[in-house]
N, C-alpha and C. Protein backbone atom coordinates (compact mmCIF):
# COMPACT_ATOMS: atom_id res chain seq x y z
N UNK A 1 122.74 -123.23 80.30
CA UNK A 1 122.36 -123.28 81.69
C UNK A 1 121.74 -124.62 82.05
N UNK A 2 121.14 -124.85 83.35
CA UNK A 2 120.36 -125.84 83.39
C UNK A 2 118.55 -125.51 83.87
N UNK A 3 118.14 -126.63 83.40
CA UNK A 3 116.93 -126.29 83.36
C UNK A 3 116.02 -125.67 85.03
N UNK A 4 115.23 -124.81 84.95
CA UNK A 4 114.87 -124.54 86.70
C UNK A 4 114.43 -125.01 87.57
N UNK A 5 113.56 -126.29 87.02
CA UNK A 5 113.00 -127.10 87.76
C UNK A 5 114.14 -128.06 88.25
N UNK A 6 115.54 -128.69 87.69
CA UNK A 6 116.45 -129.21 88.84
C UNK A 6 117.17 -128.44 89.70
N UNK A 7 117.70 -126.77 88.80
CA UNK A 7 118.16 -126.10 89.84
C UNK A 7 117.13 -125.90 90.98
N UNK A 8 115.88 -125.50 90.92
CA UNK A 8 115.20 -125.71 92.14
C UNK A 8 115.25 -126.99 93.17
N UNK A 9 115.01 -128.12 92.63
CA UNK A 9 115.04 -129.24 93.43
C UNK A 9 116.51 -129.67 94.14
N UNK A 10 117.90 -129.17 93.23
CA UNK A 10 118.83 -129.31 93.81
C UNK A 10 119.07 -128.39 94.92
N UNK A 11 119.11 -126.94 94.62
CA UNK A 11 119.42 -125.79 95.07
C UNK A 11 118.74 -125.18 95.64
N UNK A 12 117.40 -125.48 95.86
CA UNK A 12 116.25 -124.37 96.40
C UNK A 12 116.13 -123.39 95.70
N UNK A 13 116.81 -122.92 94.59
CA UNK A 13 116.66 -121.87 93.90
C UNK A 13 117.49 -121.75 92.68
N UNK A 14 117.09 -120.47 91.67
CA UNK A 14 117.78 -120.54 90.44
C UNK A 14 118.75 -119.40 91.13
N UNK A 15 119.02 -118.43 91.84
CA UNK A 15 119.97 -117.24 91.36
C UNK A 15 120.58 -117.62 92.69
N UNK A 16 121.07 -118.26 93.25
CA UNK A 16 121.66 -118.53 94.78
C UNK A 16 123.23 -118.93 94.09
N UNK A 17 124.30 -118.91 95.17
CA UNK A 17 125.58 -118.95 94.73
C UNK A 17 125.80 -120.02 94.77
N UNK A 18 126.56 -120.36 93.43
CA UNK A 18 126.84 -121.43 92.90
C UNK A 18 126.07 -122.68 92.50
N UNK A 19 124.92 -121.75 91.67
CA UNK A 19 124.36 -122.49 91.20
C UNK A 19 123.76 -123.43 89.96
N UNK A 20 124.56 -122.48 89.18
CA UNK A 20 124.85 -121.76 87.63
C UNK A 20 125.67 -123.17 86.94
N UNK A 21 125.13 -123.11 85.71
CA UNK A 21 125.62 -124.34 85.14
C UNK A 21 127.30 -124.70 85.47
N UNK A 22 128.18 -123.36 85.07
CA UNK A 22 129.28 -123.39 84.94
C UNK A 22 130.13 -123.95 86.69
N UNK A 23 129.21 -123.34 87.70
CA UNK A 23 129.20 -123.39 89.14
C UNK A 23 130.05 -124.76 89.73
N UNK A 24 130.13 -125.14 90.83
CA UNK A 24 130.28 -126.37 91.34
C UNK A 24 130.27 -126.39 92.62
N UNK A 25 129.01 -127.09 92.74
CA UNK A 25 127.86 -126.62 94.19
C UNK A 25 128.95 -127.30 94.87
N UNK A 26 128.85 -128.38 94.94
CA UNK A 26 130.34 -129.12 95.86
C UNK A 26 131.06 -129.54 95.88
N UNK A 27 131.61 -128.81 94.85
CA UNK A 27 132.95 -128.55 95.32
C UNK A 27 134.40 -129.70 94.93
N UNK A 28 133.56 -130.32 93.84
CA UNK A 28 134.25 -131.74 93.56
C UNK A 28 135.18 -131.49 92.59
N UNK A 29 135.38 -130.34 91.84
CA UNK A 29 135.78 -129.79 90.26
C UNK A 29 135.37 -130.34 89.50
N UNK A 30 133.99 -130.44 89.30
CA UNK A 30 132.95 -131.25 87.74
C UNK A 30 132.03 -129.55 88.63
N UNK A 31 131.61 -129.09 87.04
CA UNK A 31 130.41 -128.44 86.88
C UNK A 31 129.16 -128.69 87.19
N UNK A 32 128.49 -128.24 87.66
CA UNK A 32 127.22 -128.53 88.09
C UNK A 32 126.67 -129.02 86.48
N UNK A 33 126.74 -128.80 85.69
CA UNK A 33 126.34 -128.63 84.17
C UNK A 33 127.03 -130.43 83.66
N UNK A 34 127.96 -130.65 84.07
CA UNK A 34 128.87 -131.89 83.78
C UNK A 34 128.09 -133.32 84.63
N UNK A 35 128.09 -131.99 85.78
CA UNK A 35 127.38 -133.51 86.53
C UNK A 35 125.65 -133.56 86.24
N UNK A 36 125.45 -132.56 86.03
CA UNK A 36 123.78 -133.04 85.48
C UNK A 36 123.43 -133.91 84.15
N UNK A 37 124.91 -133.35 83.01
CA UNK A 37 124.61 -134.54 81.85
C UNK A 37 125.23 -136.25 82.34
N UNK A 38 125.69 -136.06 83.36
CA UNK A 38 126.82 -137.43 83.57
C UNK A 38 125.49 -138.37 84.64
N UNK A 39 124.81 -137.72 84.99
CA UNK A 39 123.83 -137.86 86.30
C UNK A 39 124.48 -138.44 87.68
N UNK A 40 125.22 -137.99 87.65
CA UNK A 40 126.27 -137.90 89.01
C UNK A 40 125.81 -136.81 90.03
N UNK A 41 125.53 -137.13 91.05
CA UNK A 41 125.09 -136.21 92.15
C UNK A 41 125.70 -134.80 91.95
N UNK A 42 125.02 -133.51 92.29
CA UNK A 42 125.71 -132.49 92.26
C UNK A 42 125.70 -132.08 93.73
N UNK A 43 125.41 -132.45 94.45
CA UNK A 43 125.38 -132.01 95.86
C UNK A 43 126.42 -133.04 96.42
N UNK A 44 127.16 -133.79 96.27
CA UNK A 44 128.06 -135.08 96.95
C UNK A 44 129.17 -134.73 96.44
N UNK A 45 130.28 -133.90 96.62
CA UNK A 45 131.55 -133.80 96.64
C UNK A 45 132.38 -135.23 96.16
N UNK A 46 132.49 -135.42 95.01
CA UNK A 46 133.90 -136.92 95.17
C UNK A 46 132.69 -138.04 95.01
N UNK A 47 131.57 -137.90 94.46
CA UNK A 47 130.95 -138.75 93.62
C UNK A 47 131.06 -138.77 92.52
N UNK A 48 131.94 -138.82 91.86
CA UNK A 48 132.04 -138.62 90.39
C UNK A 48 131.84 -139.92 89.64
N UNK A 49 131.34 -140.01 87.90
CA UNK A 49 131.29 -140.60 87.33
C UNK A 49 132.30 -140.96 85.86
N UNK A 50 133.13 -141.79 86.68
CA UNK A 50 134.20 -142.20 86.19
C UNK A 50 134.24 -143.64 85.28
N UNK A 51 135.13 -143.75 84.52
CA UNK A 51 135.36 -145.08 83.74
C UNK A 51 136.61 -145.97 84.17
N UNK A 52 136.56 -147.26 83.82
CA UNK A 52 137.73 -148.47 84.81
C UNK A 52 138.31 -148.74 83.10
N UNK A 53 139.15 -149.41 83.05
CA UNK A 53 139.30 -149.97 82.29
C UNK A 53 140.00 -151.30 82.42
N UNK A 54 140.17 -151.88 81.90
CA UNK A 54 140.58 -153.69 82.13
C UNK A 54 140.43 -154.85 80.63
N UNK A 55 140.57 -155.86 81.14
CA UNK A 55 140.92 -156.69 80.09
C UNK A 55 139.55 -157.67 79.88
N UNK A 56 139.65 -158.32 78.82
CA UNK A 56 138.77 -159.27 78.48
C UNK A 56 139.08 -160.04 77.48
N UNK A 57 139.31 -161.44 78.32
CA UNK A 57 139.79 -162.56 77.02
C UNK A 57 141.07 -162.02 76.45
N UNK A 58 141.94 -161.13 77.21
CA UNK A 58 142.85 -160.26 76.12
C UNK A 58 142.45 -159.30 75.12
N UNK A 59 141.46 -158.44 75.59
CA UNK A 59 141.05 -157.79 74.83
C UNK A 59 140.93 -156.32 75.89
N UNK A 60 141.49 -155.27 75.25
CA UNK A 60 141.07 -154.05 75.90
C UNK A 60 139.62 -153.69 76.13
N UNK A 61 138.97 -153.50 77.22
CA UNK A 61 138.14 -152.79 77.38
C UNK A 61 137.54 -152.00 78.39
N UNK A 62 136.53 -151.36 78.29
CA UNK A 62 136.28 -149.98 79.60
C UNK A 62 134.87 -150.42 79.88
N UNK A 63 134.41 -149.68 81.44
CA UNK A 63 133.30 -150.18 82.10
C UNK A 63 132.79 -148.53 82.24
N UNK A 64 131.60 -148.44 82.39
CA UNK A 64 131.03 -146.99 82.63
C UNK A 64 130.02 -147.46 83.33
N UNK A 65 129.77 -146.62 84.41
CA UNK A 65 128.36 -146.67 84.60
C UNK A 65 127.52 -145.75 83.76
N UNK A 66 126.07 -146.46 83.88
CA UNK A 66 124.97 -145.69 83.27
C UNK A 66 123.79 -145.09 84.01
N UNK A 67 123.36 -143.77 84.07
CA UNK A 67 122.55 -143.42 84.98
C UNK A 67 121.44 -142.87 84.15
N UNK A 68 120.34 -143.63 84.07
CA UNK A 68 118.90 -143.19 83.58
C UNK A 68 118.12 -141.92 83.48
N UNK A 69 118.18 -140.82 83.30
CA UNK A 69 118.15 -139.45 83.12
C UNK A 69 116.67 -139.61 83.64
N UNK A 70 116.39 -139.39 85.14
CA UNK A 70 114.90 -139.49 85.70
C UNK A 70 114.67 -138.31 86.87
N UNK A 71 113.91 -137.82 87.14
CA UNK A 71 113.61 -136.96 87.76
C UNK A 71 113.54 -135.97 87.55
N UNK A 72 113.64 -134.52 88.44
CA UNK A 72 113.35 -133.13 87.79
C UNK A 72 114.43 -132.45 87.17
N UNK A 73 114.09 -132.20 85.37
CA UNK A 73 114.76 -131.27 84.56
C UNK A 73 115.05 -132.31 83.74
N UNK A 74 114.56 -134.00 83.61
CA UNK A 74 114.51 -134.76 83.04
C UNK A 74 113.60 -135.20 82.12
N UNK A 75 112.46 -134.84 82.11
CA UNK A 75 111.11 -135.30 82.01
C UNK A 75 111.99 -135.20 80.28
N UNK A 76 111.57 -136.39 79.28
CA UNK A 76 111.22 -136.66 78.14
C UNK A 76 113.00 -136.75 77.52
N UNK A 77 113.60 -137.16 78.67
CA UNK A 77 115.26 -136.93 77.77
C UNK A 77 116.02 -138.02 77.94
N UNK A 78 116.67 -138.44 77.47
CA UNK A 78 117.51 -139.85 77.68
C UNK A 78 118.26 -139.77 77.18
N UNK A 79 119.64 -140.32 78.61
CA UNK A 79 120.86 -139.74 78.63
C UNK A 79 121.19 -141.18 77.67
N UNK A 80 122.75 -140.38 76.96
CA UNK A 80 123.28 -141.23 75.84
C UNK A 80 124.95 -141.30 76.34
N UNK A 81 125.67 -142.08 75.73
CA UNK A 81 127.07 -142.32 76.43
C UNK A 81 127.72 -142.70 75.20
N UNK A 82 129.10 -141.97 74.88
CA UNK A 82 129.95 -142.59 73.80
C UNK A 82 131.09 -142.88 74.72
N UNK A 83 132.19 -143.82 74.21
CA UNK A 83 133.27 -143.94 74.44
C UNK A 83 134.36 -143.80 73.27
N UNK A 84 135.66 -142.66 73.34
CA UNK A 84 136.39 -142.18 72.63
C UNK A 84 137.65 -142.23 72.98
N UNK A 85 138.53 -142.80 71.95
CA UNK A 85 139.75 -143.19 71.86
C UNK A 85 140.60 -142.22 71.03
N UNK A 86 141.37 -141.66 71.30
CA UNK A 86 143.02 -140.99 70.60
C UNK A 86 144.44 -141.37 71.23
N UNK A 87 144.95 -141.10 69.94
CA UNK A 87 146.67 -141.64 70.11
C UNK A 87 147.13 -140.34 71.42
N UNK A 88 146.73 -139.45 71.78
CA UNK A 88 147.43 -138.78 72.79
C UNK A 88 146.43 -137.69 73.21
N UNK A 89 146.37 -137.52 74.35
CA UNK A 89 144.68 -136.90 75.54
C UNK A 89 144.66 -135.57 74.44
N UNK A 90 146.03 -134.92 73.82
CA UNK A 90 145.61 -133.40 72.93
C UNK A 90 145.47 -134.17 71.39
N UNK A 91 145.12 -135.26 71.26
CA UNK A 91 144.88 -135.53 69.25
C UNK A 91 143.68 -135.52 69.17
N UNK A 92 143.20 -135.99 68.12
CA UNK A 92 141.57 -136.32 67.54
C UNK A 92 141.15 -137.38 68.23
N UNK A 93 139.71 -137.28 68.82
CA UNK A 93 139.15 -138.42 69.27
C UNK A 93 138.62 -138.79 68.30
N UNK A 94 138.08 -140.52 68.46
CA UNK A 94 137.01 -141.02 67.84
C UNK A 94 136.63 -142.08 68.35
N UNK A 95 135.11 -142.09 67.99
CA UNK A 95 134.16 -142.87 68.84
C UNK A 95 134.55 -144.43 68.39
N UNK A 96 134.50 -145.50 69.48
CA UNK A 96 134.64 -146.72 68.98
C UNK A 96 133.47 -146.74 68.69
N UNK A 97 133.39 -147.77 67.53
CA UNK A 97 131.86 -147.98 66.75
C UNK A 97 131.14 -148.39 67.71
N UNK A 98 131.64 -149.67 68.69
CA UNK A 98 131.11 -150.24 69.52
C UNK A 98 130.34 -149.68 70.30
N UNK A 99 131.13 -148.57 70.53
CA UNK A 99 130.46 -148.02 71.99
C UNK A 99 129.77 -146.36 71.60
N UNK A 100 129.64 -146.54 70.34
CA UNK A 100 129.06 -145.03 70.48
C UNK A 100 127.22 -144.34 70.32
N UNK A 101 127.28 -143.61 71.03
CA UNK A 101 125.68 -143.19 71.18
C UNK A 101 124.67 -144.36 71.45
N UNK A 102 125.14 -144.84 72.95
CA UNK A 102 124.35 -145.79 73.31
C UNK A 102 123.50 -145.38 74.72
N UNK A 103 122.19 -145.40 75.09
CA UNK A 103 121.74 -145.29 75.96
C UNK A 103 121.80 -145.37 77.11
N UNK A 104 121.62 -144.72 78.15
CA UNK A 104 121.64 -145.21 79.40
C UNK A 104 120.39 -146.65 80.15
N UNK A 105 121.26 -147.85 80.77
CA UNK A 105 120.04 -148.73 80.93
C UNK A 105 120.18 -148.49 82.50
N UNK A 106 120.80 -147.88 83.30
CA UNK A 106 120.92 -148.17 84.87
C UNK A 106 122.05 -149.05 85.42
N UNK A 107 122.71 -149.77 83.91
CA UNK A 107 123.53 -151.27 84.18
C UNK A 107 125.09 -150.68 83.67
N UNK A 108 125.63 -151.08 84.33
CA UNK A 108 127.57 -150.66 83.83
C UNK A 108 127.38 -151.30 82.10
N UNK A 109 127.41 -150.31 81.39
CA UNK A 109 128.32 -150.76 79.88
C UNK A 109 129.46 -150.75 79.44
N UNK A 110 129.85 -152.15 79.01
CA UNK A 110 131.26 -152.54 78.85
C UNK A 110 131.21 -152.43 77.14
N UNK A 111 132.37 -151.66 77.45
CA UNK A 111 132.87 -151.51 75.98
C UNK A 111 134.39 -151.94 75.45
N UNK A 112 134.15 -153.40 74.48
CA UNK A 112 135.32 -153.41 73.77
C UNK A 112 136.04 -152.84 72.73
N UNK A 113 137.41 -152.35 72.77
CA UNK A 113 138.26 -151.57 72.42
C UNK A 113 138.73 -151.96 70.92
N UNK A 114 138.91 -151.25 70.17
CA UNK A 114 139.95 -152.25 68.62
C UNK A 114 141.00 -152.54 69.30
N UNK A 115 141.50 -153.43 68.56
CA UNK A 115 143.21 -153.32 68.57
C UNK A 115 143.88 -151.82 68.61
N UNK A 116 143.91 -151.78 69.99
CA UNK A 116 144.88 -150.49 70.54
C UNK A 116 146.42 -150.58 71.05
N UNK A 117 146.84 -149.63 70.68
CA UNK A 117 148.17 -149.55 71.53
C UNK A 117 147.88 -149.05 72.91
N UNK A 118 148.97 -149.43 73.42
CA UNK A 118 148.68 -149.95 74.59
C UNK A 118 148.98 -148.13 75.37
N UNK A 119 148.93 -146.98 75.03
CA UNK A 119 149.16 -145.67 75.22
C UNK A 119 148.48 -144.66 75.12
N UNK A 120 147.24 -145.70 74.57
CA UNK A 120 146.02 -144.92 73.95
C UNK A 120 145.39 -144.79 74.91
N UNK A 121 144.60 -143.05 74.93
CA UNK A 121 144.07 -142.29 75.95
C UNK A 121 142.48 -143.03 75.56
N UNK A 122 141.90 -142.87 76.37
CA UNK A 122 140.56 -143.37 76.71
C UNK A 122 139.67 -142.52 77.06
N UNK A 123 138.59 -141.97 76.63
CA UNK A 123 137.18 -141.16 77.61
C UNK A 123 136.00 -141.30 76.71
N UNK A 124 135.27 -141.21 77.99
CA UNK A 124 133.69 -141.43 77.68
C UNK A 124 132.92 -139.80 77.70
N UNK A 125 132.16 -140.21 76.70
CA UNK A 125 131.12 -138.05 77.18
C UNK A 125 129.32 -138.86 77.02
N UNK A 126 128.75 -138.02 77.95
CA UNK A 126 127.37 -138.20 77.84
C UNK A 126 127.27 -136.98 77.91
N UNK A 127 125.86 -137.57 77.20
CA UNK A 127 124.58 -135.78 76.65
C UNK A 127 123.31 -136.41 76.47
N UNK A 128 122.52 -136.08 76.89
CA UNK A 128 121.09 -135.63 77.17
C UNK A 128 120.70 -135.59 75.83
N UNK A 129 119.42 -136.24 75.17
CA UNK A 129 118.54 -136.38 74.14
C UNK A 129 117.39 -135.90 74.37
């Protein structure tokens, strides 16, 4: 679930509809639960927290934003961010070394890629410490 003190501050309440981790207050298709570890608004429809990807020097790499795990249902936790690469969106992921279990600073983290083929699926997951 999530903790009561954000469902309160988001929701006015814990047992109100759609409010529930699994829920999705608006309506964006991210979980209320997804967007509280991602720290992406849960009340803003189509704010989502998404990754770019692009080049550097000829080099593959991805941009994320980072959002500082602050306010209520936060107190003492700090959000963390990997970025994960597989040969096809249903194989095994794995974390680029580069980019894995790194903190949130407030600042977009750019992460360079190994030598990838050029087919290779891309995603980032954050979780709460």
């Amino acid at each position: 679930g999530l903790p009561d003190v954000y469902q309160l501050y988001w929701f006015g309440g814990t047992n109100g509809a759609d409010v529930a981790g699994d829920d999705d207050f608006d309506g964006d298709g991210d979980t209320n639960r997804d967007e509280y570890l991602s720290g992406s608004p849960v009340n803003q429809g189509g704010a989502e927290w998404a990754i770019t990807a692009s080049l550097d020097a000829g080099r593959p790499c991805v941009w994320l934003p980072t959002v500082v795990a602050s306010g209520p249902g936060y107190f003492g936790l700090t959000r963390m961010y990997s970025v994960e690469t597989a040969p096809v969106p249903t194989g095994t992921w794995t974390s680029v070394p580069a980019g894995a279990g790194l903190p949130a600073t407030g600042l977009p983290l750019q992460v360079v890629l190994p030598d990838a083929e050029s087919s290779q699926s891309i995603r980032a997951k954050a979780w709460l410490e």
